[in-house]
Protein backbone atom coordinates (compact mmCIF):
# COMPACT_ATOMS: atom_id res chain seq x y z
CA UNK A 1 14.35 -61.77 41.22
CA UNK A 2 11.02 -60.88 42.50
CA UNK A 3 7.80 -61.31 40.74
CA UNK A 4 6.17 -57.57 40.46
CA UNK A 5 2.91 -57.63 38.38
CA UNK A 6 1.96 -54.27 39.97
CA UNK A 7 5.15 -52.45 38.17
CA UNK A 8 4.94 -54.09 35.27
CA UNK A 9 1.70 -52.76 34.63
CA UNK A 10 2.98 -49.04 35.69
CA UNK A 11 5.78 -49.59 33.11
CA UNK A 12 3.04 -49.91 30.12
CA UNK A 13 0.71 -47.45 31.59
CA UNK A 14 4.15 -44.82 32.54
CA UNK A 15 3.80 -44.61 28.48
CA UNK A 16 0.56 -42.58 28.50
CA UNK A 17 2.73 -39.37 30.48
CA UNK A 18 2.71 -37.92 26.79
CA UNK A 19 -1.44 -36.84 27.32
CA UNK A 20 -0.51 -35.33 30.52
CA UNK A 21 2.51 -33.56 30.21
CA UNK A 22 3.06 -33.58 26.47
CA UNK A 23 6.67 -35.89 26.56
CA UNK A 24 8.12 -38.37 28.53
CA UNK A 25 6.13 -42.06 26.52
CA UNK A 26 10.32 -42.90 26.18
CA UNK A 27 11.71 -41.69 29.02
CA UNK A 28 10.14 -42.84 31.83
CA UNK A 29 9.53 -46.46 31.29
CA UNK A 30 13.33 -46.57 29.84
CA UNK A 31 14.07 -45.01 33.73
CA UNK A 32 12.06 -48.04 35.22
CA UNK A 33 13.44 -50.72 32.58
CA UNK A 34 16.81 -49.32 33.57
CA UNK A 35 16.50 -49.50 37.07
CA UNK A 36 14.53 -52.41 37.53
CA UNK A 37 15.27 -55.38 34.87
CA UNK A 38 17.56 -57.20 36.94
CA UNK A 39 15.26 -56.85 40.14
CA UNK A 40 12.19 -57.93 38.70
CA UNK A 41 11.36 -61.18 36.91
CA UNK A 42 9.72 -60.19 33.23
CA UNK A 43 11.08 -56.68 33.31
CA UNK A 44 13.77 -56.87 30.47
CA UNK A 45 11.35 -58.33 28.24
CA UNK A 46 8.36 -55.99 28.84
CA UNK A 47 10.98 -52.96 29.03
CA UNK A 48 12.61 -54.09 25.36
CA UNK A 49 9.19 -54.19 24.12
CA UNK A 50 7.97 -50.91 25.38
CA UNK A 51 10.96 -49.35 24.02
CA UNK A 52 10.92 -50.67 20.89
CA UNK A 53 7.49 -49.84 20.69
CA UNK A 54 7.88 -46.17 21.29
CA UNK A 55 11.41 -45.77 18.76
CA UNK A 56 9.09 -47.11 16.22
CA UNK A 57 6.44 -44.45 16.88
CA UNK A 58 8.82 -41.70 16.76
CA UNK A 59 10.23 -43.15 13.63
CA UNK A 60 6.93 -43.62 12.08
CA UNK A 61 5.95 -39.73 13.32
CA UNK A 62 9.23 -38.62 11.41
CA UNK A 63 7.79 -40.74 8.14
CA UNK A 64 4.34 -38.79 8.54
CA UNK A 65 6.01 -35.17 8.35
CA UNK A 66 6.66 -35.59 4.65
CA UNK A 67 3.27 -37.45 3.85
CA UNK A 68 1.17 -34.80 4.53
CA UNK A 69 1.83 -32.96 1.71
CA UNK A 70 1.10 -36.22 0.23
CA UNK A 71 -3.45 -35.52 0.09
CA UNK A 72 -2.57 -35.06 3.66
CA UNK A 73 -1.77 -38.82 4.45
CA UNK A 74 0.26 -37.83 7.11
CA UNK A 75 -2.55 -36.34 9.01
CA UNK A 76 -3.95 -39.92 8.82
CA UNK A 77 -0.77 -41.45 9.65
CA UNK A 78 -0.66 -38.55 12.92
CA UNK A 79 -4.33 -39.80 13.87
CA UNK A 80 -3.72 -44.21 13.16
CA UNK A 81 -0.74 -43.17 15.61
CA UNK A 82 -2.27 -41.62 18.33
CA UNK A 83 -5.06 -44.25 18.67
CA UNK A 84 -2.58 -47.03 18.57
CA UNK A 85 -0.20 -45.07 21.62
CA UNK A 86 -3.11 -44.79 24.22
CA UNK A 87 -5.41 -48.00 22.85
CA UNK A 88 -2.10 -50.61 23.02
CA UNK A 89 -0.29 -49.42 26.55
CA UNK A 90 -3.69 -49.51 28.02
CA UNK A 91 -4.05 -53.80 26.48
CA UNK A 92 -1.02 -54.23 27.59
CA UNK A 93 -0.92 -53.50 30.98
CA UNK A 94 -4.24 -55.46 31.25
CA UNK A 95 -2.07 -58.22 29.53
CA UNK A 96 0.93 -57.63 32.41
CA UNK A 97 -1.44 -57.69 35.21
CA UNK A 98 -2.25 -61.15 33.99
CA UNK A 99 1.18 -62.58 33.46
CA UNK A 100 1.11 -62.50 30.01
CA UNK A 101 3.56 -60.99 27.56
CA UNK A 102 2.82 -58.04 25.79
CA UNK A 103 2.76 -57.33 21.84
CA UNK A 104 2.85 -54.20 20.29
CA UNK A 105 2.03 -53.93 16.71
CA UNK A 106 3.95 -52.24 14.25
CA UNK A 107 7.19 -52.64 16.38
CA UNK A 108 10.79 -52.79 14.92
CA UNK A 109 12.92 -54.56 16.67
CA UNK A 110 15.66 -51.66 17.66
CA UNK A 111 16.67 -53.51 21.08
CA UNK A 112 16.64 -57.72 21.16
């Protein structure tokens, strides 16, 4: 295995696609933790973590639908979420670059 800080850090940063083309936060860092966890030394970890990360924000985005006819709670819910996708890819990375392991908050734990 080869030590790649360089991809790592596209990995996280491959989630902020969505404010460019409007989808692909899940699908293209599940292409690179796919194709590259046994290559690269860290991948599987920072790949479960990204992916986890972005199920949970699709499953919180579901639980916001109902909400907002809820005062309109959802629409809060809709904006907490959108900070937290481009604010926490963006830490991360700077956390990869370093050798460090990333955390994302609010995270289930679909893939261990």
């Amino acid at each position: 295995m080869r030590q790649d800080n360089q991809l790592l850090v596209i990995t996280h940063l491959s989630q902020l696609i969505t404010l460019i083309t409007g989808f692909g936060s899940l699908i293209l860092p599940l292409v690179f933790w796919l194709t590259q966890k046994e290559k690269v030394y860290q991948m599987d970890a920072h790949g479960k973590n990204i992916i986890n990360f972005q199920l949970s924000l699709i499953v919180y985005a579901i639980i916001c639908i109902p909400l907002i006819l809820l005062f309109g709670l959802g629409l809060l819910g809709f904006i907490i979420l959108g900070i937290i996708s481009i604010v926490f890819p963006i830490i991360n990375a700077i956390k990869a670059s370093n050798g460090e392991t990333p955390k994302y908050p609010l995270s289930l734990n679909f893939i261990s």
